[in-house]
Protein backbone atom coordinates (compact mmCIF):
# COMPACT_ATOMS: atom_id res chain seq x y z
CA UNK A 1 115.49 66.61 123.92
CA UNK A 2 113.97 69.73 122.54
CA UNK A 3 114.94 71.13 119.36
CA UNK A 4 116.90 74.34 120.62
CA UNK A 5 119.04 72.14 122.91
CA UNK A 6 119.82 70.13 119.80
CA UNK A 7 120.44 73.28 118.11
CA UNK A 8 122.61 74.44 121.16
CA UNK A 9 124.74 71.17 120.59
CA UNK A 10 125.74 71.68 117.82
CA UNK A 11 127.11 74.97 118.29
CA UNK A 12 128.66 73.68 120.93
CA UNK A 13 130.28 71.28 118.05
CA UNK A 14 129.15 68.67 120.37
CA UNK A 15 129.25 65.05 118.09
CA UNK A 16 126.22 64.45 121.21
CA UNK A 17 124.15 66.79 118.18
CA UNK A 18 124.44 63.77 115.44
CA UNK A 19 123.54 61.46 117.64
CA UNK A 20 120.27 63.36 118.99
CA UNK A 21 119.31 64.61 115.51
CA UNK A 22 119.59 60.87 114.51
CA UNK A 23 117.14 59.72 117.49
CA UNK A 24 114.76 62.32 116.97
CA UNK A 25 114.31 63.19 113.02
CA UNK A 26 116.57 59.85 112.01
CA UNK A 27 113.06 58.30 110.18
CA UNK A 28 111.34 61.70 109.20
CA UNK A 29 114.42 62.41 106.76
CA UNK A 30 114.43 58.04 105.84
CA UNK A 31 111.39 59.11 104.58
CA UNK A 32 111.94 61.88 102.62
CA UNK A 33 115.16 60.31 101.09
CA UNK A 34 113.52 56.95 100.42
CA UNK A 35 110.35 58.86 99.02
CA UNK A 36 112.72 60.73 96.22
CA UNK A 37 115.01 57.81 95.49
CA UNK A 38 113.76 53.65 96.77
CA UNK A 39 117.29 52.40 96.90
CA UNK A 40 118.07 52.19 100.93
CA UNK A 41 121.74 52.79 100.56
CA UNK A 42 121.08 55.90 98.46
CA UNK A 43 118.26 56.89 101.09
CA UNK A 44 120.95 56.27 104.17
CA UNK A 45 123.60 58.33 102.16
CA UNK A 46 121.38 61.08 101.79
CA UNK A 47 120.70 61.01 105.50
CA UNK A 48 124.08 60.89 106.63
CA UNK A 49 124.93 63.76 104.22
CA UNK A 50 122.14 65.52 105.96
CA UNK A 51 123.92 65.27 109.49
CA UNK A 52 127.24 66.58 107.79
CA UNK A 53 125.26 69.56 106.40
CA UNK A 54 123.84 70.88 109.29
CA UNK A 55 127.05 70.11 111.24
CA UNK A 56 128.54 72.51 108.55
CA UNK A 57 125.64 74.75 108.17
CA UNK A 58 124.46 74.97 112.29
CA UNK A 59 127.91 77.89 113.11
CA UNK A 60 126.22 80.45 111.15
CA UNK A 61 122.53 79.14 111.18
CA UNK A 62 119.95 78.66 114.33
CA UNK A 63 116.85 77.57 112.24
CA UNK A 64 113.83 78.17 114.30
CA UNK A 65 111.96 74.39 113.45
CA UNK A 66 114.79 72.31 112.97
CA UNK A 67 112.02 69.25 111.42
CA UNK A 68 111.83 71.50 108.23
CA UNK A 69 115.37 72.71 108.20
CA UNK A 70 116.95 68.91 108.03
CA UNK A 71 114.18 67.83 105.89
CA UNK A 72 114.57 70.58 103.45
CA UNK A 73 118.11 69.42 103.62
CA UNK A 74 117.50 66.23 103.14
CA UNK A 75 115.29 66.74 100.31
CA UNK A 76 117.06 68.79 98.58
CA UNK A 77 120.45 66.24 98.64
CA UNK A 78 117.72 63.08 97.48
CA UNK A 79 116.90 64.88 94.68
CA UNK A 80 120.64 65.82 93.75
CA UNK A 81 121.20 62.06 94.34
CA UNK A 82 118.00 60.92 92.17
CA UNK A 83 119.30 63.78 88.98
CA UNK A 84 123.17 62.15 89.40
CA UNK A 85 121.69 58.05 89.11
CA UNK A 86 118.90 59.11 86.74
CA UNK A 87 120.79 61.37 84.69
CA UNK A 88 120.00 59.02 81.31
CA UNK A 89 117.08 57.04 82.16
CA UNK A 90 113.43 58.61 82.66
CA UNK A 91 110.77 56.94 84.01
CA UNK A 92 109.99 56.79 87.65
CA UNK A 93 107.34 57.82 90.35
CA UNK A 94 109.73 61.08 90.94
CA UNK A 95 109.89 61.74 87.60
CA UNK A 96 106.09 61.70 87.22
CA UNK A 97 105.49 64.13 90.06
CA UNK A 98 108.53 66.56 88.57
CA UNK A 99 106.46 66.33 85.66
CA UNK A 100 103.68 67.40 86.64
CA UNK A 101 104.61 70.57 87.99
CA UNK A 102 107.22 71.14 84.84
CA UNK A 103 104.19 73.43 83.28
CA UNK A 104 103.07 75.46 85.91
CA UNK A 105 106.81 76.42 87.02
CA UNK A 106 109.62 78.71 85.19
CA UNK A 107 112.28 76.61 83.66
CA UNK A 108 115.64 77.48 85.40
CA UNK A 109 118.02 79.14 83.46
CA UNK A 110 121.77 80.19 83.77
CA UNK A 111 121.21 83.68 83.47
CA UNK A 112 118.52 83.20 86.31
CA UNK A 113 119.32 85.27 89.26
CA UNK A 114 118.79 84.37 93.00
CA UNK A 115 116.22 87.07 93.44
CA UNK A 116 114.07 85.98 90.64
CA UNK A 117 114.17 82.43 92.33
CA UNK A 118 112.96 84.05 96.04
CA UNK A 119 110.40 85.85 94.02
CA UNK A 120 108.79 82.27 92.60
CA UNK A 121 109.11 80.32 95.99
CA UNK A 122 107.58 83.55 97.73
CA UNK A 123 104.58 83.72 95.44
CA UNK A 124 104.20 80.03 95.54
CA UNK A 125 104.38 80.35 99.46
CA UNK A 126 101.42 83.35 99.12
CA UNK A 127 99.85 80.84 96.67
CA UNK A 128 99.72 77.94 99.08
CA UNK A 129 98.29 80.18 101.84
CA UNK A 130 95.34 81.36 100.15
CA UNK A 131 94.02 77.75 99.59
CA UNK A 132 92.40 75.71 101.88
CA UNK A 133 94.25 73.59 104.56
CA UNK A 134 92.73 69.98 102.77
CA UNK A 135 94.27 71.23 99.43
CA UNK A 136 97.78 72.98 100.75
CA UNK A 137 97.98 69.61 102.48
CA UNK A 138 97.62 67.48 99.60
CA UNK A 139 99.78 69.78 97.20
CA UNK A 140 102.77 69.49 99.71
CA UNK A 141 102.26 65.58 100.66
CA UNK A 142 102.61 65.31 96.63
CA UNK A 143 104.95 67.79 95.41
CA UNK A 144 107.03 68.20 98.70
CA UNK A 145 107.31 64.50 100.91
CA UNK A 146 106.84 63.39 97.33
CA UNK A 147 103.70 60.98 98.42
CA UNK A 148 102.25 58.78 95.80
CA UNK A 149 98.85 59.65 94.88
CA UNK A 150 97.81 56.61 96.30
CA UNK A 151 99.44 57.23 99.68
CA UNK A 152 97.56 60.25 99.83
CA UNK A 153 93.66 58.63 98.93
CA UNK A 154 94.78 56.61 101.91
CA UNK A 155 95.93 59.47 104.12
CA UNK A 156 92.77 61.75 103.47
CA UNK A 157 90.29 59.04 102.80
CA UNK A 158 89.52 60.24 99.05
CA UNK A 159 89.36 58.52 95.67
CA UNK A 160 91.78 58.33 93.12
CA UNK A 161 90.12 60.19 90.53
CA UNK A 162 89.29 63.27 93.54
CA UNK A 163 92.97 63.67 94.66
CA UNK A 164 94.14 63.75 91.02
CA UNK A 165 91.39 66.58 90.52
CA UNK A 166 92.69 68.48 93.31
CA UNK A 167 96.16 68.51 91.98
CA UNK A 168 95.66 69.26 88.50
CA UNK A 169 93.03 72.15 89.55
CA UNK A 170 95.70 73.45 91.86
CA UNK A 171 98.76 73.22 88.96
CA UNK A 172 96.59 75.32 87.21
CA UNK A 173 95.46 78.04 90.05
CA UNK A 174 99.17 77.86 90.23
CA UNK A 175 100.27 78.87 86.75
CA UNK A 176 97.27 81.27 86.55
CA UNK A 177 98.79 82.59 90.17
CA UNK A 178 103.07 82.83 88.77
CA UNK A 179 101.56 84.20 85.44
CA UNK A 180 99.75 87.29 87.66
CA UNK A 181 102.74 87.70 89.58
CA UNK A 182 104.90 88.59 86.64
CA UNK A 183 106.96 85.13 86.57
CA UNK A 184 107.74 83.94 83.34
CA UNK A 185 106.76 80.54 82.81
């Protein structure tokens, strides 16, 4: 089943729509959840809160790739889930990668409006798109499916020390990129 008939389910509030996204995207969004936090309960919560969110979400929204919509989704909840079980202890692979990208990114504020926040993930968007494919690649396997740097040498066939170059080079075209773009950082 195609993506727009899934879609089309569920604004047909057809429960067939949970049951297709599961088939189809069921172990894309495992992997994102299990990626952000190891424990598989956590992961399988985060998945099933996925479902529930686009069943809420899908009345008022027809996303045009649903793959990026649920894993967005499903992303975004794993990291809720990882700041809620982590919210006194420090010191995991997700807290690395968070880490890394703490200096090249403004710090969110209260007084932060929504506008200022489209304005960062736009310019990191334009950002992304003006480097090569290899590079935007590795950026998003790391900072988005939050890869380990060792998944990715494996993925692209590349040392250690070479992906690790890429990334911190990239931070900093990043930075230099939000700084030119009038973000404060």
């Amino acid at each position: 089943m195609d993506d727009s008939e899934i879609v089309a389910l569920y604004w047909a509030r057809s429960e067939q729509a949970l049951r297709e996204t599961d088939r189809k995207f069921g172990s894309f969004c495992h992997a994102i959840a299990r990626r952000i936090v190891p424990d598989a309960r956590d992961a399988e919560e985060c998945v099933n809160d996925t479902w529930l969110a686009a069943w809420n979400a899908m009345p008022t929204a027809r996303p045009p790739r649903l793959a990026a919509f649920l894993g967005r989704i499903t992303r975004n909840l794993a990291l809720d889930r990882y700041e809620f079980l982590h919210a006194k202890k420090r010191c995991s692979e997700t807290d690395l990668l968070l880490s890394e990208l703490e200096k090249c990114l403004p710090a969110r504020s209260g007084t932060e409006t929504a506008w200022s926040e489209q304005e960062t993930i736009r310019q990191i968007n334009e950002f992304l798109l003006e480097e090569d494919e290899i590079n935007r690649n590795i950026f998003l396997r790391r900072y988005w499916f939050a890869d380990s740097v060792k998944a990715i040498c494996r993925r692209y066939d590349m040392s250690e020390s070479k992906v690790k170059s890429i990334l911190y080079r990239m931070r900093l075209r990043l930075k230099q990129h939000l700084l030119e773009g009038g973000t404060d950082l």
